[in-house]
N, C-alpha and C. Protein backbone atom coordinates (compact mmCIF):
# COMPACT_ATOMS: atom_id res chain seq x y z
N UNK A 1 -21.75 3.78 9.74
CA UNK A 1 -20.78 2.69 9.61
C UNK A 1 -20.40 2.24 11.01
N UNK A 2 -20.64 1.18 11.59
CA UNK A 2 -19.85 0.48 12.66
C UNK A 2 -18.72 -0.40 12.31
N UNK A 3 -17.77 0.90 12.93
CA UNK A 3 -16.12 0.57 13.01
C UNK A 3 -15.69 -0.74 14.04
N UNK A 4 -16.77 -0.63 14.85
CA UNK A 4 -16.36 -2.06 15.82
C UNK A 4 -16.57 -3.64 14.90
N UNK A 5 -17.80 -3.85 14.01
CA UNK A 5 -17.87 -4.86 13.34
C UNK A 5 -16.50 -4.94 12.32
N UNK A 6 -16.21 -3.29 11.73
CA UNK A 6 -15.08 -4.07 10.82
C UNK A 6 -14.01 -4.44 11.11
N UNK A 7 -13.74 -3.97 12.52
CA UNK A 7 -12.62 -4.43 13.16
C UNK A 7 -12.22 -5.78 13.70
N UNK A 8 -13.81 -6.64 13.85
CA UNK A 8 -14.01 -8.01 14.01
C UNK A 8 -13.41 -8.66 12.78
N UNK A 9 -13.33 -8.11 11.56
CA UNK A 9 -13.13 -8.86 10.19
C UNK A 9 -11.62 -8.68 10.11
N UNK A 10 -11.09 -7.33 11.21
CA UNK A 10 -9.47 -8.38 10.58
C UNK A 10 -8.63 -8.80 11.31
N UNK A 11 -7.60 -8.99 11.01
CA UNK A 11 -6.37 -9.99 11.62
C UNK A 11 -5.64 -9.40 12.46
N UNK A 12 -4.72 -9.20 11.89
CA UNK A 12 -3.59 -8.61 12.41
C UNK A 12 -3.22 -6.88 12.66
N UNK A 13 -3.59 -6.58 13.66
CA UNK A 13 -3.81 -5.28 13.47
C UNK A 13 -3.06 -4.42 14.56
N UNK A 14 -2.01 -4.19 14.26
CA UNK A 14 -0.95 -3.26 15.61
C UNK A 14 -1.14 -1.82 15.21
N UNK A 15 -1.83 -1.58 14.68
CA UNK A 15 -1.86 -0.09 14.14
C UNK A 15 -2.82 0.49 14.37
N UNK A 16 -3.39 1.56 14.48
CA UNK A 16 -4.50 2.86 14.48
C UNK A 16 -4.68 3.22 13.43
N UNK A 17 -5.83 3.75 12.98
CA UNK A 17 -6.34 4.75 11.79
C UNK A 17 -7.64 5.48 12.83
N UNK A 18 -7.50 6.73 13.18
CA UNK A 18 -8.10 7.30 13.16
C UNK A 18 -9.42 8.02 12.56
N UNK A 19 -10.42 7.65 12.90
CA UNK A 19 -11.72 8.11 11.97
C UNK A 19 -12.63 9.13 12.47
N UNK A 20 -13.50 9.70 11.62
CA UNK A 20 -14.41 10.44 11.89
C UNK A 20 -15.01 11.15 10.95
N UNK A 21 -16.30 11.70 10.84
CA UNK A 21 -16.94 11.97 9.77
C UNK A 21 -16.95 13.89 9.26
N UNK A 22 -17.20 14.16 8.34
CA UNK A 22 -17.38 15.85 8.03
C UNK A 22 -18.31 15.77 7.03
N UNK A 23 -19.16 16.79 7.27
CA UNK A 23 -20.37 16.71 6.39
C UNK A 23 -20.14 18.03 5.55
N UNK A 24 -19.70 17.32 4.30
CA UNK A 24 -19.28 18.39 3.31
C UNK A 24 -20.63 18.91 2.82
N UNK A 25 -20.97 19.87 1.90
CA UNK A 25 -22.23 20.21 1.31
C UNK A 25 -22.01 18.99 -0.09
N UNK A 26 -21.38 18.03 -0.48
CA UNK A 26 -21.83 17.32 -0.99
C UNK A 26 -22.07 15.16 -0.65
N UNK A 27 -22.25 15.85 1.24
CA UNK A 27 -22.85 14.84 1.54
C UNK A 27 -21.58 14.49 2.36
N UNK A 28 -22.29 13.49 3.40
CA UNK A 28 -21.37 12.79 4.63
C UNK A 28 -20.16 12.19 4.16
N UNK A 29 -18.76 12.66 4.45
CA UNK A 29 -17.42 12.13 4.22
C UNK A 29 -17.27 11.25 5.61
N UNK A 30 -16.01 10.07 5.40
CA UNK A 30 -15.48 9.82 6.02
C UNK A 30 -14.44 9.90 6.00
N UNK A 31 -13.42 10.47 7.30
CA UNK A 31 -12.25 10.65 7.39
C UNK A 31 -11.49 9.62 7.84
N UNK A 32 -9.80 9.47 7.58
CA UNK A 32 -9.49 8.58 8.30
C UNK A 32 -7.59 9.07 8.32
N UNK A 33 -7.23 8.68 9.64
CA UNK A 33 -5.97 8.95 9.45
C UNK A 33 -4.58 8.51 10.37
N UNK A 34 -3.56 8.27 9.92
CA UNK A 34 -2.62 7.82 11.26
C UNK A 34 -1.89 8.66 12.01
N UNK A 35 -0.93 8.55 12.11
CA UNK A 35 -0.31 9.28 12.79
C UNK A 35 0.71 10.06 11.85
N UNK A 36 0.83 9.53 10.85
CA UNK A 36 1.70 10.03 9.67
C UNK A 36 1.00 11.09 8.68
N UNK A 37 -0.21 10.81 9.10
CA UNK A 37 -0.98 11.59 7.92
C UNK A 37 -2.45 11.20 7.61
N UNK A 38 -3.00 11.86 6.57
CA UNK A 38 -4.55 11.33 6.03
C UNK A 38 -4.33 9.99 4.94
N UNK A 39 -5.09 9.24 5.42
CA UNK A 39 -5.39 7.54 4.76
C UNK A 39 -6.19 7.64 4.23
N UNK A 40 -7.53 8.48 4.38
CA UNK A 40 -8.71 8.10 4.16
C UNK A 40 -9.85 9.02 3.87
N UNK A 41 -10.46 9.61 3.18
CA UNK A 41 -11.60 10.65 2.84
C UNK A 41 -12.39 10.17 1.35
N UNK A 42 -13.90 9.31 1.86
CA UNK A 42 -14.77 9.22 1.17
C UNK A 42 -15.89 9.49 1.66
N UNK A 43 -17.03 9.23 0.94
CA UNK A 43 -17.99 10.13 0.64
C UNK A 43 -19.12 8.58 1.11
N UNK A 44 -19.55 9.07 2.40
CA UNK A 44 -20.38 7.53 3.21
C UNK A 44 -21.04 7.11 1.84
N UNK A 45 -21.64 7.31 1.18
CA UNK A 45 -22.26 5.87 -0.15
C UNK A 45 -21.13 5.62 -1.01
N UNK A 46 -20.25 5.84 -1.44
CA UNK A 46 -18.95 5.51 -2.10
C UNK A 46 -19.48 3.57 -2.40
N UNK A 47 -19.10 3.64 -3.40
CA UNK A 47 -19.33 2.06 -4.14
C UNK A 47 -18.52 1.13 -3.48
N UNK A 48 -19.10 0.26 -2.61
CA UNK A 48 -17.76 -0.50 -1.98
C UNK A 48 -17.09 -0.53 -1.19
N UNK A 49 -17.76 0.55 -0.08
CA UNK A 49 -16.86 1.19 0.85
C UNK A 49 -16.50 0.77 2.21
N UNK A 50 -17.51 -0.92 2.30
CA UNK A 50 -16.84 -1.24 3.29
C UNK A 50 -15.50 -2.10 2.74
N UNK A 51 -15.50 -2.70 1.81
CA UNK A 51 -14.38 -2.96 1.34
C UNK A 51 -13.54 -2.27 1.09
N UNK A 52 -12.87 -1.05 0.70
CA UNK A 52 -12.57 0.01 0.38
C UNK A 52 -11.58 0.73 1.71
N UNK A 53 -12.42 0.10 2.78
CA UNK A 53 -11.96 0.37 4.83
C UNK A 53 -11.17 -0.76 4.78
N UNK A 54 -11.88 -1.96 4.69
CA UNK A 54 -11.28 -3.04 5.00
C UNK A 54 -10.08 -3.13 4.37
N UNK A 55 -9.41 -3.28 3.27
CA UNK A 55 -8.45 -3.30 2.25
C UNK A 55 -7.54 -1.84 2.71
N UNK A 56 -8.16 -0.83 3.22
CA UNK A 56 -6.82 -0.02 3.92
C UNK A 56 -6.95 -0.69 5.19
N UNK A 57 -7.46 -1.12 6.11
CA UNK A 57 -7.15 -1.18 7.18
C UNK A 57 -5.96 -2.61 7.27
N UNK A 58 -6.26 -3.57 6.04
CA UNK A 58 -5.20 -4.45 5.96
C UNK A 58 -3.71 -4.22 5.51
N UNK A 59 -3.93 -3.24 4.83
CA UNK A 59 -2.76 -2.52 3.78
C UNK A 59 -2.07 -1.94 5.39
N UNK A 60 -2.61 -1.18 5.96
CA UNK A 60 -1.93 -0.43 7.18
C UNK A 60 -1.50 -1.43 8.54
N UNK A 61 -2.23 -2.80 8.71
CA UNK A 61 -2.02 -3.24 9.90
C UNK A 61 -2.81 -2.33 10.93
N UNK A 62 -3.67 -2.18 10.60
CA UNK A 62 -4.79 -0.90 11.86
C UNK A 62 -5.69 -1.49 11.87
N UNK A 63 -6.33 -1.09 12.92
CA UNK A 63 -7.62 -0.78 13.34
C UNK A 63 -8.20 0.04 13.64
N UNK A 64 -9.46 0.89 13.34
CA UNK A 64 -10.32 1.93 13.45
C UNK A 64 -10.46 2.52 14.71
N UNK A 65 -10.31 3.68 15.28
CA UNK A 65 -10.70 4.01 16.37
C UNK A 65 -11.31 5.37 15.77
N UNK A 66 -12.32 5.54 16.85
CA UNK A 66 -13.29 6.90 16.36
C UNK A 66 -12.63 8.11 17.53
N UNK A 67 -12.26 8.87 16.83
CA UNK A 67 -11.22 9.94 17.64
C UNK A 67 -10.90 10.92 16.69
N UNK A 68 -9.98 11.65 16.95
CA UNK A 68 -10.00 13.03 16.54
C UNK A 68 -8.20 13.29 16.40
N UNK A 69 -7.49 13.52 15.35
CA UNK A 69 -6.34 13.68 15.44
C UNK A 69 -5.96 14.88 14.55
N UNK A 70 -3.99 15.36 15.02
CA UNK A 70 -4.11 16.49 14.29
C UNK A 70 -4.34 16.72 12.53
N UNK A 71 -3.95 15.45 11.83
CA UNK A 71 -4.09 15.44 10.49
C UNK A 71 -5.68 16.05 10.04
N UNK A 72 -6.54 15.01 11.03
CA UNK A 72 -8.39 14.81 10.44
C UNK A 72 -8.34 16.72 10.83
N UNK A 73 -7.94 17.12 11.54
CA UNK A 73 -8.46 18.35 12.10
C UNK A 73 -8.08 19.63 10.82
N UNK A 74 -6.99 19.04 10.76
CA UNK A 74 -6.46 20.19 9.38
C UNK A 74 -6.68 19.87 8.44
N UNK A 75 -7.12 18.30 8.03
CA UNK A 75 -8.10 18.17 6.90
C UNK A 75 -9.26 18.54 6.58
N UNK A 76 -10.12 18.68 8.14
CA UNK A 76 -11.42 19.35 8.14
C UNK A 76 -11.27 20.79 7.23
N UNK A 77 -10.27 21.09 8.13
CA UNK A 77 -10.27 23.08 8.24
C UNK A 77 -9.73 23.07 6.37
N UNK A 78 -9.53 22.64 5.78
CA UNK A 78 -8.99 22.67 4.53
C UNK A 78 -10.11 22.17 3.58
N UNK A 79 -10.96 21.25 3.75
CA UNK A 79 -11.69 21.27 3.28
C UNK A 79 -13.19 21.99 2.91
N UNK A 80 -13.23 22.86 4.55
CA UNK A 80 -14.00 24.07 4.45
C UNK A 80 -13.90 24.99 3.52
N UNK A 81 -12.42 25.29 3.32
CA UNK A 81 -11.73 26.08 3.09
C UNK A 81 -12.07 25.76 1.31
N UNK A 82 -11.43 24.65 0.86
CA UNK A 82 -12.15 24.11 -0.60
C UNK A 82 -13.00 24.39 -0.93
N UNK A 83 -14.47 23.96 -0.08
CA UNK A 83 -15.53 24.05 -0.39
C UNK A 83 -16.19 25.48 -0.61
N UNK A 84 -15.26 26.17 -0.05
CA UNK A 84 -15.75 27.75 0.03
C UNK A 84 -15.28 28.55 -0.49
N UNK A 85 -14.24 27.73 -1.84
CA UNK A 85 -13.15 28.51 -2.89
C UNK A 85 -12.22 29.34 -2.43
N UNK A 86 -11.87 28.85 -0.80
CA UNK A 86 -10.46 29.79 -0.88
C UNK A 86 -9.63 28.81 -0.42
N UNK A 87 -9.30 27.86 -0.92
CA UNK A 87 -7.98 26.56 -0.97
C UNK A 87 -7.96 26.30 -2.13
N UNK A 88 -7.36 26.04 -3.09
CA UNK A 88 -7.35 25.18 -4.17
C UNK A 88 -5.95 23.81 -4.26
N UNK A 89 -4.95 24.04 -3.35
CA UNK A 89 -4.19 23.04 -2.67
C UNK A 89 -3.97 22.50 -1.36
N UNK A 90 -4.07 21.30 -1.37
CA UNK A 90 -3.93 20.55 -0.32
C UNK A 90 -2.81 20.37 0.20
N UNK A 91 -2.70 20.83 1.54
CA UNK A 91 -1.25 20.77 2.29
C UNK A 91 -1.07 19.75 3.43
N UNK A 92 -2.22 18.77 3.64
CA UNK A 92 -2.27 17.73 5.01
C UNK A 92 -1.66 17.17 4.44
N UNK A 93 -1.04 16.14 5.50
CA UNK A 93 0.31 15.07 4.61
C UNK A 93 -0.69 13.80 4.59
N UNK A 94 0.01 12.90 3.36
CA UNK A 94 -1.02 11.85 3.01
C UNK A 94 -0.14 10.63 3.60
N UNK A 95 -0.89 9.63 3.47
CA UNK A 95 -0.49 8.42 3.68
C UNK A 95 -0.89 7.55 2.30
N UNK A 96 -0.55 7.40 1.23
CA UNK A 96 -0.37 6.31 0.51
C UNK A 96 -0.50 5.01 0.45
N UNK A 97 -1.45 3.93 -0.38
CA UNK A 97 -1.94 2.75 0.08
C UNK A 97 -1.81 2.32 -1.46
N UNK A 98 -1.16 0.91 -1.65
CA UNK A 98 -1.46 0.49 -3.38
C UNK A 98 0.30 0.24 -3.25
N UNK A 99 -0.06 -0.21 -5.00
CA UNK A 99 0.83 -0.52 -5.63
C UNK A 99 1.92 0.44 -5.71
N UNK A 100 3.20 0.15 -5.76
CA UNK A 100 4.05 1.77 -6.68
C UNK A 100 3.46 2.21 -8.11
N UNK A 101 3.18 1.48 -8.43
CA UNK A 101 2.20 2.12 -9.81
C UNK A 101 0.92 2.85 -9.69
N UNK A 102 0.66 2.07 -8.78
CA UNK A 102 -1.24 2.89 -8.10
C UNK A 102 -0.50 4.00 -7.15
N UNK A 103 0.33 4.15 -6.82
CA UNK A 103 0.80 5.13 -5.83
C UNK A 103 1.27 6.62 -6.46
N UNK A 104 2.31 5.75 -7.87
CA UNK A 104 2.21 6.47 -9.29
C UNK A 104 1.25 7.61 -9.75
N UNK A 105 0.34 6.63 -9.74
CA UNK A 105 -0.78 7.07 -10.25
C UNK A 105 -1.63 8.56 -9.56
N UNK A 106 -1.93 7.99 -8.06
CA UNK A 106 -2.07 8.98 -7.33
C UNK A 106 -0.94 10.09 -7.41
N UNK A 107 0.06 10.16 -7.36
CA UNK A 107 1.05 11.32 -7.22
C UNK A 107 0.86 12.03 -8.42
N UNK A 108 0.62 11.64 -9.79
CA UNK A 108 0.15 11.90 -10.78
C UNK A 108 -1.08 12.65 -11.15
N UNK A 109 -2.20 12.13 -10.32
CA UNK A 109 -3.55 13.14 -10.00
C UNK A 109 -3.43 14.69 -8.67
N UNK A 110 -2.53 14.37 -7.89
CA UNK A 110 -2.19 15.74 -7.60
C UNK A 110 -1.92 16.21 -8.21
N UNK A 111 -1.26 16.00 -9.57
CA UNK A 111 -0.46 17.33 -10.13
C UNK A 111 -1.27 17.81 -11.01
N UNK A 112 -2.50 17.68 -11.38
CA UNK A 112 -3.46 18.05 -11.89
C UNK A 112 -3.73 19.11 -11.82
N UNK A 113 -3.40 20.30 -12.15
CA UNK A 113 -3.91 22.00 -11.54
C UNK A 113 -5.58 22.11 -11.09
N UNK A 114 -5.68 22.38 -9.63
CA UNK A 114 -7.09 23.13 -9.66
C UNK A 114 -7.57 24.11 -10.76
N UNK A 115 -8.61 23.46 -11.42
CA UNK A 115 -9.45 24.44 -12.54
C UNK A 115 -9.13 23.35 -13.50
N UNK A 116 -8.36 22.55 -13.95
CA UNK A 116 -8.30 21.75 -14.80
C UNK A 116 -8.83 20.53 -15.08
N UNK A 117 -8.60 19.79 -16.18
CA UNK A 117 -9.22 18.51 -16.21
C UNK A 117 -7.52 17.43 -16.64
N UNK A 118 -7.81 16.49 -17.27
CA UNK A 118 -7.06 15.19 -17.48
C UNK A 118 -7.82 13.92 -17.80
N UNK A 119 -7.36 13.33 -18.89
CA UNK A 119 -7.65 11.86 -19.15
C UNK A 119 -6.97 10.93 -18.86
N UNK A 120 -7.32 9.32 -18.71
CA UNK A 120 -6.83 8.51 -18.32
C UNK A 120 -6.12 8.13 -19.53
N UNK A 121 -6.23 8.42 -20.74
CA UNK A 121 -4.44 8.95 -21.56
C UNK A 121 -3.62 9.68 -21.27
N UNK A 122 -4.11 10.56 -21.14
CA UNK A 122 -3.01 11.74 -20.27
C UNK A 122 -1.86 11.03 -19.34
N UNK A 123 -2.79 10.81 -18.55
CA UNK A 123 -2.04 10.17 -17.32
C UNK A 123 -1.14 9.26 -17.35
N UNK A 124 -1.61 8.00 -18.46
CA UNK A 124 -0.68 7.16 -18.64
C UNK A 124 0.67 7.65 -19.84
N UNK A 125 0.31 8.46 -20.37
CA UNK A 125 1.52 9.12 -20.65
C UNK A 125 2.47 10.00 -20.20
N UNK A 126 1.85 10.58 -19.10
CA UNK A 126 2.47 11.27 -17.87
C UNK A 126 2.97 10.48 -17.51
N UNK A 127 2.70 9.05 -16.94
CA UNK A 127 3.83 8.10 -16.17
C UNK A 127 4.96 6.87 -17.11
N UNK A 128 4.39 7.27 -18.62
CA UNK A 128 5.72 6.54 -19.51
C UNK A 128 5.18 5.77 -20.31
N UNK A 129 3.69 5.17 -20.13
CA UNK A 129 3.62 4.38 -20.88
C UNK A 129 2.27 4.55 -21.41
N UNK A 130 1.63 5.11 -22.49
CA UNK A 130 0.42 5.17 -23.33
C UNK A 130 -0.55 3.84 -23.25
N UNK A 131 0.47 2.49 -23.34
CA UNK A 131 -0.74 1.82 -23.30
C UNK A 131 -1.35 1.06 -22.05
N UNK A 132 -1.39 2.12 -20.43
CA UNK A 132 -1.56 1.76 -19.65
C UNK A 132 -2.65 2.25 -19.15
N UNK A 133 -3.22 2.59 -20.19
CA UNK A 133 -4.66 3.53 -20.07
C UNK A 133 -5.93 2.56 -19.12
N UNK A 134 -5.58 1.45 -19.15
CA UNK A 134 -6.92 0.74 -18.32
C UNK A 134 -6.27 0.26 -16.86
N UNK A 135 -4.74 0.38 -16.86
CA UNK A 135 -4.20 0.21 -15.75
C UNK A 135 -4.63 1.16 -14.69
N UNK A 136 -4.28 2.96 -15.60
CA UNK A 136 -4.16 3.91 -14.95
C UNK A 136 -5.42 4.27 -14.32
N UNK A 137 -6.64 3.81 -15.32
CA UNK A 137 -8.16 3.66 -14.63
C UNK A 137 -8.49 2.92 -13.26
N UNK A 138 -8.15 2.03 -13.37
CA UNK A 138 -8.47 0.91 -12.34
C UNK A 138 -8.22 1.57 -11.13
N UNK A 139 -6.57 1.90 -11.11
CA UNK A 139 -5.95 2.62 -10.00
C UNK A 139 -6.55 3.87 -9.44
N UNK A 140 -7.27 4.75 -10.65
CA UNK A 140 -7.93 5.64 -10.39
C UNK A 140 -8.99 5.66 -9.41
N UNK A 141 -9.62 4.51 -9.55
CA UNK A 141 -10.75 4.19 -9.03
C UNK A 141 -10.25 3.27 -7.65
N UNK A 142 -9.49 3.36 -7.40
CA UNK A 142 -8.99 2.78 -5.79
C UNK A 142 -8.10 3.78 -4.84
N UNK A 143 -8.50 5.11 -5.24
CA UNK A 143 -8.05 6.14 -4.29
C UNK A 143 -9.04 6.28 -3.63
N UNK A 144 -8.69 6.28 -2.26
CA UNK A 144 -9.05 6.41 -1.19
C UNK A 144 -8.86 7.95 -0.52
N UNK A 145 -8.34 8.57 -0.79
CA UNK A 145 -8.87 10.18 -0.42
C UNK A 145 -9.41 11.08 -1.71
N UNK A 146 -10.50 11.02 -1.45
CA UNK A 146 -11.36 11.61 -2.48
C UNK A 146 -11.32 12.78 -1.92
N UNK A 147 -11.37 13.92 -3.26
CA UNK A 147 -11.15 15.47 -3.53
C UNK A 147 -9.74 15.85 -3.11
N UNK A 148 -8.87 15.11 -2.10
CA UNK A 148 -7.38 15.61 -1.98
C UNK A 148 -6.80 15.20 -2.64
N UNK A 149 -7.06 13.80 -3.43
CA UNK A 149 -6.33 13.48 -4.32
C UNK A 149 -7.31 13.35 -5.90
N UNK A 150 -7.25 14.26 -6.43
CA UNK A 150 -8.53 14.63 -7.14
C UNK A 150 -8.63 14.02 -8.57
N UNK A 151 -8.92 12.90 -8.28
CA UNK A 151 -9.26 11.61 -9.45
C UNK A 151 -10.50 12.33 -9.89
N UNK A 152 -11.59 13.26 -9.35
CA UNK A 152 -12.48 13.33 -9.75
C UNK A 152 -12.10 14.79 -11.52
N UNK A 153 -11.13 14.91 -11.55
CA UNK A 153 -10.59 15.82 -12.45
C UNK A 153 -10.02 14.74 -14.04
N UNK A 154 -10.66 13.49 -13.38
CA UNK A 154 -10.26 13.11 -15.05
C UNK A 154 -11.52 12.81 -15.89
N UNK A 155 -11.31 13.27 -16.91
CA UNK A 155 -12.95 12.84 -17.51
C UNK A 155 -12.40 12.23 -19.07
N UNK A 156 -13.36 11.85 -19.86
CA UNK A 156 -13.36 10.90 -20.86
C UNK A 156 -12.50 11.62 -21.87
N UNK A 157 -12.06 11.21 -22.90
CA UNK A 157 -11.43 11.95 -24.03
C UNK A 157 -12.10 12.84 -24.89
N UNK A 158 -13.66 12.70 -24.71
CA UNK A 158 -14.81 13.17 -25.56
C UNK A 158 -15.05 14.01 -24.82
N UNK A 159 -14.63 14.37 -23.62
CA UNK A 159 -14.94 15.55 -22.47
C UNK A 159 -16.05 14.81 -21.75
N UNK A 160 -16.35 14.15 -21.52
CA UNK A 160 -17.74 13.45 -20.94
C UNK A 160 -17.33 12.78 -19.44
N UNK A 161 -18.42 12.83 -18.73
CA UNK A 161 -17.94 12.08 -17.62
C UNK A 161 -18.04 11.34 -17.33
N UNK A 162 -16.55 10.62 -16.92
CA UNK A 162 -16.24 8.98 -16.98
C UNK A 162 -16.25 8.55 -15.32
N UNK A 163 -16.53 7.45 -14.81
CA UNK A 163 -16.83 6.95 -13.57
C UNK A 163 -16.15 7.40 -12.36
N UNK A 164 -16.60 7.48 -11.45
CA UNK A 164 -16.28 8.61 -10.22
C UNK A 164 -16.96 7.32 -8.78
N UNK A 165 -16.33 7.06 -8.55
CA UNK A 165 -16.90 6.31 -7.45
C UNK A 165 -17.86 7.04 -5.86
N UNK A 166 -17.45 8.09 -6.02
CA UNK A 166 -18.27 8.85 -5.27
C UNK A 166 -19.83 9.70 -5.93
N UNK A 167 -19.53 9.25 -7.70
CA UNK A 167 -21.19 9.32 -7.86
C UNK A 167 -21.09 10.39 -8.61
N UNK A 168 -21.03 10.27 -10.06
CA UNK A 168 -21.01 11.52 -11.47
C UNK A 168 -21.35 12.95 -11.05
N UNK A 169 -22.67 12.76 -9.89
CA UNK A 169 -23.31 13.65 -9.95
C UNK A 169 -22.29 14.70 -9.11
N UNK A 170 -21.67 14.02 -7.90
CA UNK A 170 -20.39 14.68 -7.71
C UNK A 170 -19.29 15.34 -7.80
N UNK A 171 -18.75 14.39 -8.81
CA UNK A 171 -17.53 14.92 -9.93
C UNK A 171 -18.15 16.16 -10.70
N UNK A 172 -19.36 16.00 -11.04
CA UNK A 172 -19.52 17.26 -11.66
C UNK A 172 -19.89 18.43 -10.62
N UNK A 173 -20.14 18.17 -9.39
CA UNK A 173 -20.01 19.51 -9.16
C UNK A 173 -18.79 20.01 -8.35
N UNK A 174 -18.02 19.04 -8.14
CA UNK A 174 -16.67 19.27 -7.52
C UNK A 174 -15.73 19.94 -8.99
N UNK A 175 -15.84 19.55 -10.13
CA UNK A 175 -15.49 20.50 -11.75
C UNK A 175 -16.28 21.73 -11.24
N UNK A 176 -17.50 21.79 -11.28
CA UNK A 176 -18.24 22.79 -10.91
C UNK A 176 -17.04 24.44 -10.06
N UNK A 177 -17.51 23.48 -9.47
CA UNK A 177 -16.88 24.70 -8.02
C UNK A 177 -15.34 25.09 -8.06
N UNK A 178 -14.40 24.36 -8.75
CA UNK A 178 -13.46 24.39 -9.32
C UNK A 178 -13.17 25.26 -11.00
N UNK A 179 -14.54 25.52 -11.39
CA UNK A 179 -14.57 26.00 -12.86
C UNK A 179 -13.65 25.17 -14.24
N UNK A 180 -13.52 24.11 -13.66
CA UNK A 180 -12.78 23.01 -14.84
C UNK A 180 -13.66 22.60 -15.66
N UNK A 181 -15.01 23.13 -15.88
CA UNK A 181 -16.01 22.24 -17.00
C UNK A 181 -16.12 23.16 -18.09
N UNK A 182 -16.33 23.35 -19.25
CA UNK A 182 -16.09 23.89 -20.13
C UNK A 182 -18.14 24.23 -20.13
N UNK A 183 -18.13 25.54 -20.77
CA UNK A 183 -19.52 26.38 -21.13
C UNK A 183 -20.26 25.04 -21.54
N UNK A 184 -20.18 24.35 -22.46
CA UNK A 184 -20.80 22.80 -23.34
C UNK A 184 -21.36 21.83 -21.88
N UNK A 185 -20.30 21.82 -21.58
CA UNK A 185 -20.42 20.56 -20.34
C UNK A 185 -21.28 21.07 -19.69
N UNK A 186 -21.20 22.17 -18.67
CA UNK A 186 -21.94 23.27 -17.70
C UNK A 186 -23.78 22.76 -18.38
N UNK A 187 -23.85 23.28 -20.09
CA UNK A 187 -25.58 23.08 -20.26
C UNK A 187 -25.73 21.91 -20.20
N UNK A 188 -25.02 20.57 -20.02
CA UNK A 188 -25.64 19.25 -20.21
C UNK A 188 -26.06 19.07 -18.41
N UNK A 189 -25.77 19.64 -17.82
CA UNK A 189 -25.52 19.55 -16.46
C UNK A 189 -27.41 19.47 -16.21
C-alpha cells in the first residue's frame, strides 16, 4: 500500500495515524494508530481497503505516516500473544470511528466472550431494538480493527458463516483457534 498516494486524496488533514504492518500467520495486517490509541488493524486484501483508510483517515482529520508508536507496539505484542492462545482479551486502547450506533455496535462485539459466537439478532437485541438486524450488519462490516474488535465471532442463525470482510476462510480459523465452532461446523471446514 502507498500511504503517500492516499494522502494525495485528502483534504484536510491536521492529524497523524500512525501505520505499519504485522504479519500474522493469517496473512499481512495493517496497523494503524494515534496517539489516543489503535484506529486501525486489517488484513492487506480486506474488501475495500483503500477505501476503508481513506474514510478513517477523513473521519480522523490525519494523515498516514509509516512509524512505529506505543499503541501499534502493544498491539503487536498482544496479538502474538492471541495468536499463540495465551491472550484471549484485548487491553490496547481503541480509537472509535462511525456512527454512535456503529460505535454501539462495535462496543457490543467486544463483549462477545472469547470461545463464543453471536448473531446479528443477537446483537440487535443486545442494543434495544430486534428489528435492526440489517443495520447491525452493515455496521458490522465497517469495523476497522479486525480480531480486536471481533466481528469475526458473529455467524448466521443457522450456525453458518456469514460475511467477514477479511475472507470466510479467516473467520473460520480465527473461531478455530478460539474453539467457538461447534464439532458440526469444525467437519464442514
Amino acid at each position: 500500500m502507498n500511504f503517500t498516494d492516499l494522502n494525495q486524496k485528502l483534504t484536510s488533514a491536521s492529524n497523524q495515524i500512525a501505520v505499519t504492518t504485522y504479519q500474522s500467520p493469517l496473512g499481512l495486517m495493517f496497523l494503524g494508530a494515534t496517539e489516543n490509541g489503535i484506529c486501525l488493524a486489517e488484513f492487506y486484501d480486506r474488501i475495500h481497503l483503500e477505501k476503508t483508510l481513506l474514510k478513517l483517515a477523513e473521519s480522523l482529520k490525519s494523515q498516514f505516516v509509516e512509524e512505529e508508536n506505543k499503541h501499534l507496539n502493544q498491539l503487536k505484542t498482544e496479538l502474538a500473544l492471541y495468536f499463540d492462545k495465551k491472550l484471549q482479551e484485548f487491553t490496547v486502547p481503541l480509537v472509535l470511528t462511525g456512527t454512535d450506533f456503529q460505535q454501539k455496535v462495535f462496543q457490543s462485539l467486544i463483549k462477545i466472550p472469547y470461545g463464543s459466537t453471536s448473531t446479528y439478532k443477537n446483537q440487535a437485541i443486545v442494543l434495544g431494538d430486534v428489528k435492526a438486524i440489517r443495520a447491525v450488519a452493515t455496521a458490522n462490516g465497517l469495523n476497522k480493527i479486525a480480531v480486536v474488535i471481533p466481528c469475526h465471532r458473529i455467524i448466521g442463525s443457522d450456525g453458518s458463516m456469514v460475511g467477514y470482510a477479511g475472507g470466510i476462510h479467516r473467520k473460520e480459523a480465527l473461531l478455530q483457534l478460539e474453539g467457538a465452532l461447534q464439532q458440526t461446523q469444525l467437519s464442514l471446514l
